[in-house]
N, C-alpha and C. Protein backbone atom coordinates (compact mmCIF):
# COMPACT_ATOMS: atom_id res chain seq x y z
N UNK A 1 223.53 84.42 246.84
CA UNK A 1 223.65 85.15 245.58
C UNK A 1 224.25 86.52 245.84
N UNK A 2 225.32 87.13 245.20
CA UNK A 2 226.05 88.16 245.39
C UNK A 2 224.77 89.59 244.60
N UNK A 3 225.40 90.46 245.55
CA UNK A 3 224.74 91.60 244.54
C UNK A 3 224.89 92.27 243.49
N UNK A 4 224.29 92.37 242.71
CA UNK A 4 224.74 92.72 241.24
C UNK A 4 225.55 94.11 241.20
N UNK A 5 226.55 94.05 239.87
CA UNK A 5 227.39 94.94 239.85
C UNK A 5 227.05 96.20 239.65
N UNK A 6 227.34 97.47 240.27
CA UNK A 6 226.70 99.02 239.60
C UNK A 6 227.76 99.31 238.72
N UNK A 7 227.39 99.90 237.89
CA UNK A 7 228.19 100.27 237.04
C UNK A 7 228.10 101.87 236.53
N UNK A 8 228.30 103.45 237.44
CA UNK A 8 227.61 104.29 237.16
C UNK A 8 228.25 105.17 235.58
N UNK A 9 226.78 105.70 234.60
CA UNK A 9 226.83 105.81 233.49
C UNK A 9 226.40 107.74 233.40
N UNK A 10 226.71 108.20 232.91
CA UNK A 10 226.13 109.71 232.61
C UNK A 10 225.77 109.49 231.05
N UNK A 11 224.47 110.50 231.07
CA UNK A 11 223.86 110.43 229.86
C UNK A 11 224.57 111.71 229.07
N UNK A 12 225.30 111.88 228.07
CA UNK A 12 225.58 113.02 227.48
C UNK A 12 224.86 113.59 225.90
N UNK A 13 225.27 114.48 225.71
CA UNK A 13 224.26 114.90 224.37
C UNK A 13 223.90 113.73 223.44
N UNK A 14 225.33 113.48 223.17
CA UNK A 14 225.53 111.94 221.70
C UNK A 14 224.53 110.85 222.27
N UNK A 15 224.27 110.68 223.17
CA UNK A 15 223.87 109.52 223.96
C UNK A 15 222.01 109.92 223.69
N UNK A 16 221.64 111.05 222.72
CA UNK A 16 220.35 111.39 222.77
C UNK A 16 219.77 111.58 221.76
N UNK A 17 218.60 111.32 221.28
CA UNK A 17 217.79 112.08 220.00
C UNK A 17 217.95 113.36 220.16
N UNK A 18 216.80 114.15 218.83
CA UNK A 18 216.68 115.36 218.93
C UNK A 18 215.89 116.01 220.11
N UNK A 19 215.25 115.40 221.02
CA UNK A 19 214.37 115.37 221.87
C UNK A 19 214.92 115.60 223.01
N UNK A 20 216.29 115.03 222.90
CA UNK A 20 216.94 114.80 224.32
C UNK A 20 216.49 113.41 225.10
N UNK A 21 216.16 112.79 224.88
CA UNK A 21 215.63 111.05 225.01
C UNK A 21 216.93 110.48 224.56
N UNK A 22 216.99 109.50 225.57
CA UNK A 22 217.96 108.63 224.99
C UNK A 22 217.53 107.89 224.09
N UNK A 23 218.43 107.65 223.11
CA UNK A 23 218.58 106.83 222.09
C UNK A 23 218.05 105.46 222.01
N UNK A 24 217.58 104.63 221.57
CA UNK A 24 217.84 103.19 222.12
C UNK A 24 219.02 102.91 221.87
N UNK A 25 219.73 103.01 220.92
CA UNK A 25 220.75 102.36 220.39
C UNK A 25 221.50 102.26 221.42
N UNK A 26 221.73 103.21 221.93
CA UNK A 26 222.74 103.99 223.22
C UNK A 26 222.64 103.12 224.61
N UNK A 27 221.46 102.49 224.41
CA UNK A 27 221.75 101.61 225.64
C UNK A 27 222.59 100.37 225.98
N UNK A 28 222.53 100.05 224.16
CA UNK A 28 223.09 98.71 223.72
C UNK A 28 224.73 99.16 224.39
N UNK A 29 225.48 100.17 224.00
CA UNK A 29 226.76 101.22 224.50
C UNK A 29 226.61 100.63 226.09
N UNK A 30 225.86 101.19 226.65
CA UNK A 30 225.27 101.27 228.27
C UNK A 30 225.69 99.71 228.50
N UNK A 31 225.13 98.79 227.78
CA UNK A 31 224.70 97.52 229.09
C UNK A 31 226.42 97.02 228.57
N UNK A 32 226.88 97.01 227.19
CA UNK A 32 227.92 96.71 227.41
C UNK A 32 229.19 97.16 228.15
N UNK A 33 229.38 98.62 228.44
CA UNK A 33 229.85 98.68 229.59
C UNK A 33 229.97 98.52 230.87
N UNK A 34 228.54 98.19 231.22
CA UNK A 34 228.25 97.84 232.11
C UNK A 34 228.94 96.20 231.92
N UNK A 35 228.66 95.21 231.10
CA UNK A 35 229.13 93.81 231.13
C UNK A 35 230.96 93.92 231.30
N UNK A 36 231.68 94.91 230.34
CA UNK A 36 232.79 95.03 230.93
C UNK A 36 233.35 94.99 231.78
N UNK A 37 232.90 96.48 232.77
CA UNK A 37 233.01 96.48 233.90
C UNK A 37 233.04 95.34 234.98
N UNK A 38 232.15 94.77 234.74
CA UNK A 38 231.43 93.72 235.57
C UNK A 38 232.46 92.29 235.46
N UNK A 39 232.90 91.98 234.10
CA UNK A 39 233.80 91.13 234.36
C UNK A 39 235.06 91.86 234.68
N UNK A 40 235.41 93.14 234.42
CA UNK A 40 237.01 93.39 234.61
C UNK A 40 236.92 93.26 236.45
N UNK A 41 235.75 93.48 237.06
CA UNK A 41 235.73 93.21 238.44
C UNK A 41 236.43 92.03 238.83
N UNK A 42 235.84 91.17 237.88
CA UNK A 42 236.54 89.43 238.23
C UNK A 42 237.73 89.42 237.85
N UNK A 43 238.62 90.08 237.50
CA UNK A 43 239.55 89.85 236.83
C UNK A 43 239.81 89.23 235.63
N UNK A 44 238.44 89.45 234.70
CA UNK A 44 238.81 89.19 233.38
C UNK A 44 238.72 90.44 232.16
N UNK A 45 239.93 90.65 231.86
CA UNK A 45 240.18 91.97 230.72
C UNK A 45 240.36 91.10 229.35
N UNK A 46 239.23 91.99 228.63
CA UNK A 46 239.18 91.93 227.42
C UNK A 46 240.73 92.17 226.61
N UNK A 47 241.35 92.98 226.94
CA UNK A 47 242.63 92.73 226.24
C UNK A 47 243.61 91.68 226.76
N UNK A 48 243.52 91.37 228.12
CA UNK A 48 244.63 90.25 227.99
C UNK A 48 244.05 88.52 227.46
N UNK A 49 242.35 88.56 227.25
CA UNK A 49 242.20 87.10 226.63
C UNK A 49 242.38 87.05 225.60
N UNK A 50 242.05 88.78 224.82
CA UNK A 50 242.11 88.49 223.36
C UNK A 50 243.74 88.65 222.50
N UNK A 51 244.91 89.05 224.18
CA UNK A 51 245.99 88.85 223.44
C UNK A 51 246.60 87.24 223.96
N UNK A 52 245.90 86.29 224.23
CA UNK A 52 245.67 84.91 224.27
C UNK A 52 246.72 84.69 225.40
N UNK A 53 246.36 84.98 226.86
CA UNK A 53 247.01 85.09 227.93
C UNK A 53 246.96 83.71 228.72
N UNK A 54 245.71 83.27 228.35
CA UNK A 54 245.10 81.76 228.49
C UNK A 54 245.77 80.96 227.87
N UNK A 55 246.46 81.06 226.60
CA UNK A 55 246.55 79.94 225.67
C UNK A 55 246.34 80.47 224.28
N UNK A 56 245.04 80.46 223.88
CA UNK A 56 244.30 80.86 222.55
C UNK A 56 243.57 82.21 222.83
N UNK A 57 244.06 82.85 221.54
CA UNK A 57 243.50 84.06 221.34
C UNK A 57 242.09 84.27 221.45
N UNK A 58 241.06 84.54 222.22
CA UNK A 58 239.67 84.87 223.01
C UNK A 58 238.92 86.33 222.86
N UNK A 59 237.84 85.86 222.25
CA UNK A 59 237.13 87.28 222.83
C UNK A 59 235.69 87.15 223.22
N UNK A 60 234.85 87.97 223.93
CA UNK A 60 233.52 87.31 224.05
C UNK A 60 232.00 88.14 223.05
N UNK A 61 231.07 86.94 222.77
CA UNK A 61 230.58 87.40 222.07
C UNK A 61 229.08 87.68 222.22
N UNK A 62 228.21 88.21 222.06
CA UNK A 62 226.53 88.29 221.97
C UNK A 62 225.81 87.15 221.32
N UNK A 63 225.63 85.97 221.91
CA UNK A 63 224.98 85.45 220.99
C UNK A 63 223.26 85.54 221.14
N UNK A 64 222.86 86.00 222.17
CA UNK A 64 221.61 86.30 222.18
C UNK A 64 221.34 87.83 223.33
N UNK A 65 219.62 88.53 222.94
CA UNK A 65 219.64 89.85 223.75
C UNK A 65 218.22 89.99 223.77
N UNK A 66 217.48 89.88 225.08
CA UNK A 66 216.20 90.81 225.02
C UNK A 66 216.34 91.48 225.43
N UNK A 67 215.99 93.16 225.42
CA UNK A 67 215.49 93.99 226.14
C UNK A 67 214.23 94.57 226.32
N UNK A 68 213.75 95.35 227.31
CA UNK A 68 211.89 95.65 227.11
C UNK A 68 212.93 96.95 228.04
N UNK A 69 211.85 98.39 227.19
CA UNK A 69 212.44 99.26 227.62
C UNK A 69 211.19 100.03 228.33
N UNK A 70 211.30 100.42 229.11
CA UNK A 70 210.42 100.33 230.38
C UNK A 70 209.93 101.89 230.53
N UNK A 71 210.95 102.52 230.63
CA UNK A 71 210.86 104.21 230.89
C UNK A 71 212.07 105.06 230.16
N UNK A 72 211.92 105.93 229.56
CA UNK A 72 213.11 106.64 229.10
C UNK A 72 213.92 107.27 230.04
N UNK A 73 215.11 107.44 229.55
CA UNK A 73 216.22 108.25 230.34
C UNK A 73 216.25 109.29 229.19
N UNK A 74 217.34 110.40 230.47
CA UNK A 74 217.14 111.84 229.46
C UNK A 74 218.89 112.37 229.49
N UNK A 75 218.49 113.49 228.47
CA UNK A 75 220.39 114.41 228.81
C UNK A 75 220.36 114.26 230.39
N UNK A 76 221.99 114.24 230.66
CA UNK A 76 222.30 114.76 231.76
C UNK A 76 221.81 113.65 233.17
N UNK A 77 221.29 112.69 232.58
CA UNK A 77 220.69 111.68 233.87
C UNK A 77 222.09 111.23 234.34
N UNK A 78 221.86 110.72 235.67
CA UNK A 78 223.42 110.12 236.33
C UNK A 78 222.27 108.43 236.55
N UNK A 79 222.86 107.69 235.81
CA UNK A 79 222.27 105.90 236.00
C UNK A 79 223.23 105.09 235.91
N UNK A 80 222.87 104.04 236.55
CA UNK A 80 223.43 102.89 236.98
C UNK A 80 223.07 101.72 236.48
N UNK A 81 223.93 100.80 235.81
CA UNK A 81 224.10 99.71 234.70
C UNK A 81 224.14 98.66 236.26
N UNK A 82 223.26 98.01 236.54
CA UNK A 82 223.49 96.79 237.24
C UNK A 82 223.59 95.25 236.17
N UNK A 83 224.32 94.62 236.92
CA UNK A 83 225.05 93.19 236.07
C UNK A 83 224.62 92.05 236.92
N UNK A 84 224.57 91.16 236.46
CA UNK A 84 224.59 89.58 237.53
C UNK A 84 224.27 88.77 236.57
N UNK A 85 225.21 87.15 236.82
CA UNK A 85 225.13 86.25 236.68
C UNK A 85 223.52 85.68 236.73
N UNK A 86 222.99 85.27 235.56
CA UNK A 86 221.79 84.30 235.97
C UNK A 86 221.81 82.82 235.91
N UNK A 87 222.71 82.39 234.75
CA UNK A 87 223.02 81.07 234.21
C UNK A 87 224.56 80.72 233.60
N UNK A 88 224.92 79.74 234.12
CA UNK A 88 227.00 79.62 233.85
C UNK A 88 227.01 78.29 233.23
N UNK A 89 227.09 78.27 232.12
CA UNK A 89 227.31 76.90 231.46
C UNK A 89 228.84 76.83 230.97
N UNK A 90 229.47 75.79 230.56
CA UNK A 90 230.70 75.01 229.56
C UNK A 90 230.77 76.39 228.83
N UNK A 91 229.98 76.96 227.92
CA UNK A 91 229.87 77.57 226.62
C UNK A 91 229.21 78.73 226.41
N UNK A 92 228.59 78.84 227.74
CA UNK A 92 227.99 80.10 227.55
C UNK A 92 228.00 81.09 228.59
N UNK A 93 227.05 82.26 229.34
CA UNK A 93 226.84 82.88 230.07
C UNK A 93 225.57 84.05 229.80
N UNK A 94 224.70 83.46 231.13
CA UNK A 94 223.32 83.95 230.93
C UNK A 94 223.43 85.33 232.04
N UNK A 95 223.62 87.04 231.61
CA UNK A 95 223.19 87.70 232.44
C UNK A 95 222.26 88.31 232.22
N UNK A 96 221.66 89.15 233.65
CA UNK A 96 220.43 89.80 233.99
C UNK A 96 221.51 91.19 233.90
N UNK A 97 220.53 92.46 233.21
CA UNK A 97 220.64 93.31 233.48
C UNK A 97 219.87 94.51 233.63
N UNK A 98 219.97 95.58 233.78
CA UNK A 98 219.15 96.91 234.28
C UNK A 98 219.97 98.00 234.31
N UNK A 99 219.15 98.99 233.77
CA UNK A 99 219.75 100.25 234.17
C UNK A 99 218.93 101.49 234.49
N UNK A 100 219.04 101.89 236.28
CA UNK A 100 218.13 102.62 236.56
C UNK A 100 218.53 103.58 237.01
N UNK A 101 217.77 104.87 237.35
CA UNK A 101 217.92 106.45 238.06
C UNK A 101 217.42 106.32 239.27
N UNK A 102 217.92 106.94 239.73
CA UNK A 102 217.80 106.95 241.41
C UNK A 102 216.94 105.82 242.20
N UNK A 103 215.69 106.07 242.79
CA UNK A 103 215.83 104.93 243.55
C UNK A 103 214.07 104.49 242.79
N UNK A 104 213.99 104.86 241.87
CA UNK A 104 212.94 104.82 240.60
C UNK A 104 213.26 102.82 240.35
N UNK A 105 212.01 102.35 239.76
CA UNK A 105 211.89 101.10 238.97
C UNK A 105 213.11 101.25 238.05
N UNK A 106 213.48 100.05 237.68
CA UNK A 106 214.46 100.11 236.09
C UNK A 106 213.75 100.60 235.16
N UNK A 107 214.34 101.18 234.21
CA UNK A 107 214.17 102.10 232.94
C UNK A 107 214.31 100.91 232.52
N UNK A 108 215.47 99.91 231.78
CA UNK A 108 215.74 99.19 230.90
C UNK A 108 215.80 97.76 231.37
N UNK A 109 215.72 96.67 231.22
CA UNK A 109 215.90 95.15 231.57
C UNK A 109 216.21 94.63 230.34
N UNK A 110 217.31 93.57 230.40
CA UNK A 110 217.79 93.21 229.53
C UNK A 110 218.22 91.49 229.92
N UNK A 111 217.85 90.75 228.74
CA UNK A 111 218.59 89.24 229.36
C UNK A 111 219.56 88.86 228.40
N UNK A 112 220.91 88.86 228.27
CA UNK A 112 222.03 88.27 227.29
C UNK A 112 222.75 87.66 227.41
N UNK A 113 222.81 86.74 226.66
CA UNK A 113 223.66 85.20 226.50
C UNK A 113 224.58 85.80 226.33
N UNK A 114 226.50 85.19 226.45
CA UNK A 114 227.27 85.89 226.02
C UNK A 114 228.17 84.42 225.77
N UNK A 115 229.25 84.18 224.80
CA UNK A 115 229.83 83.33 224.92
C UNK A 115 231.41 83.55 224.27
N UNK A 116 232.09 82.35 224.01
CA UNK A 116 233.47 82.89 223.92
C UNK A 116 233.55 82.30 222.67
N UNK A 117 234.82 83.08 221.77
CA UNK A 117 234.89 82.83 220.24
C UNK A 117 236.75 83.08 219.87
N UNK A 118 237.07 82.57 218.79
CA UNK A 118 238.22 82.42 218.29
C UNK A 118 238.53 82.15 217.05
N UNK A 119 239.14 83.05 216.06
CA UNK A 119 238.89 82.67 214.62
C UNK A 119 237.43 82.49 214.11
N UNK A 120 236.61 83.70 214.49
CA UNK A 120 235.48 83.31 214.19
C UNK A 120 234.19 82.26 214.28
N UNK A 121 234.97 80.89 215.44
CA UNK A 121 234.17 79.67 216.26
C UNK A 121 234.26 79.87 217.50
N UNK A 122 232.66 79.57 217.85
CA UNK A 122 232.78 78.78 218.94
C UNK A 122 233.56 78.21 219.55
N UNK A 123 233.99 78.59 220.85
CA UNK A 123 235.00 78.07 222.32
C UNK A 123 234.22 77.85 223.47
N UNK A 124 234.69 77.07 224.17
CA UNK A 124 234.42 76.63 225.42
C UNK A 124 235.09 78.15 226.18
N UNK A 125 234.29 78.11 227.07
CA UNK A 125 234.91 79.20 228.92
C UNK A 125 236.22 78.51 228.88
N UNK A 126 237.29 79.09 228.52
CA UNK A 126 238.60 78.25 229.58
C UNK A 126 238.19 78.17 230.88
N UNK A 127 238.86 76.87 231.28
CA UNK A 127 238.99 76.95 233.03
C UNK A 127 238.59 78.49 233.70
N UNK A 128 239.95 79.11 233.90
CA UNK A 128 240.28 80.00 234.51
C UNK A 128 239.39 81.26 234.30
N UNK A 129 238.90 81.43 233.19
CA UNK A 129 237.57 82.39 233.38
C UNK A 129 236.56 81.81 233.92
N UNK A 130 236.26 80.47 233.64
CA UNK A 130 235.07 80.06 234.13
C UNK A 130 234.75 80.30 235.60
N UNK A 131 235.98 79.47 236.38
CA UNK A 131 236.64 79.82 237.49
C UNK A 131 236.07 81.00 238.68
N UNK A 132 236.81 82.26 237.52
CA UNK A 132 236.11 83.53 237.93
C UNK A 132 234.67 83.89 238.05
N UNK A 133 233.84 83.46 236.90
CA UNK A 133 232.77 83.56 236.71
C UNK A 133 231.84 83.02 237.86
N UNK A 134 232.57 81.96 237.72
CA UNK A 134 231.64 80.87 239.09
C UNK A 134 231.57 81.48 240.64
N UNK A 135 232.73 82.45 240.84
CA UNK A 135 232.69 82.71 242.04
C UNK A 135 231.48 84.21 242.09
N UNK A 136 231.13 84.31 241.06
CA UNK A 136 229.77 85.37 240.94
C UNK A 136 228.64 84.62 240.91
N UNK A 137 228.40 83.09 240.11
CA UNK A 137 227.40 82.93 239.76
C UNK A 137 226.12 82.49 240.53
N UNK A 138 225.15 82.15 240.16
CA UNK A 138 223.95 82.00 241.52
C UNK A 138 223.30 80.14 240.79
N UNK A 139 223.16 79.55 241.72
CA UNK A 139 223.17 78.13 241.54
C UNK A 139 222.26 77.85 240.56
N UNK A 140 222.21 77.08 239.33
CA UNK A 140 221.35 76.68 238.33
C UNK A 140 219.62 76.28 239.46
């Protein structure tokens, strides 16, 4: 099993209540960059599937999300969005994620399905992402 992707994040004002606490909302921001990142590693960019580089015009979507938020982050924190493959199906993609401060427990854990869409339906993984994907993923 490969090690999951870092993805490092700075917390800035916008990113906070009045408190200076991060937001929740703001994390949702967080893990998806972090998922970006994590596939543009593999060589899959959101702009060249969704300008249909594959074939058909592609983009990927949320179809499911838990998170349990564990500890707050604050202004000014320097954290790290870790990524990994948990589950690689035809149609979907199951990752694990986290995002923690220094060498502290995770603040955030998160589990999200993600899958691929076109004209508003359901798509299969093309090959060639799948491909990519697989060479991250960790055996069912």
């Amino acid at each position: 099993m490969q090690a999951p992707h870092r993805f490092a994040i700075r917390v800035y004002y916008e990113d906070t209540d009045f408190s200076g606490v991060v937001y929740h909302a703001s994390y949702l921001r967080f893990l998806e960059r972090g998922r970006t990142e994590f596939l543009r590693a593999l060589g899959i960019g959101h702009r060249s599937i969704f300008a249909g580089a594959d074939g058909e015009s592609l983009h990927f979507v949320v179809r499911a999300m838990s998170i349990e938020f564990i500890k707050p982050a604050l202004m000014d924190d320097s954290l790290w969005v870790e990524t990994s493959i948990e589950t690689l199906g035809g149609a979907s993609v199951e990752m694990s994620q986290a995002i923690l401060r220094d060498a502290e427990p995770p603040l955030i854990k998160a589990k999200v399905r993600i899958g691929m869409a076109s004209q508003g339906k359901a798509r299969r993984i093309p090959p060639l992402i799948l491909n990519k994907l697989k060479g991250e993923a960790s055996p069912p």
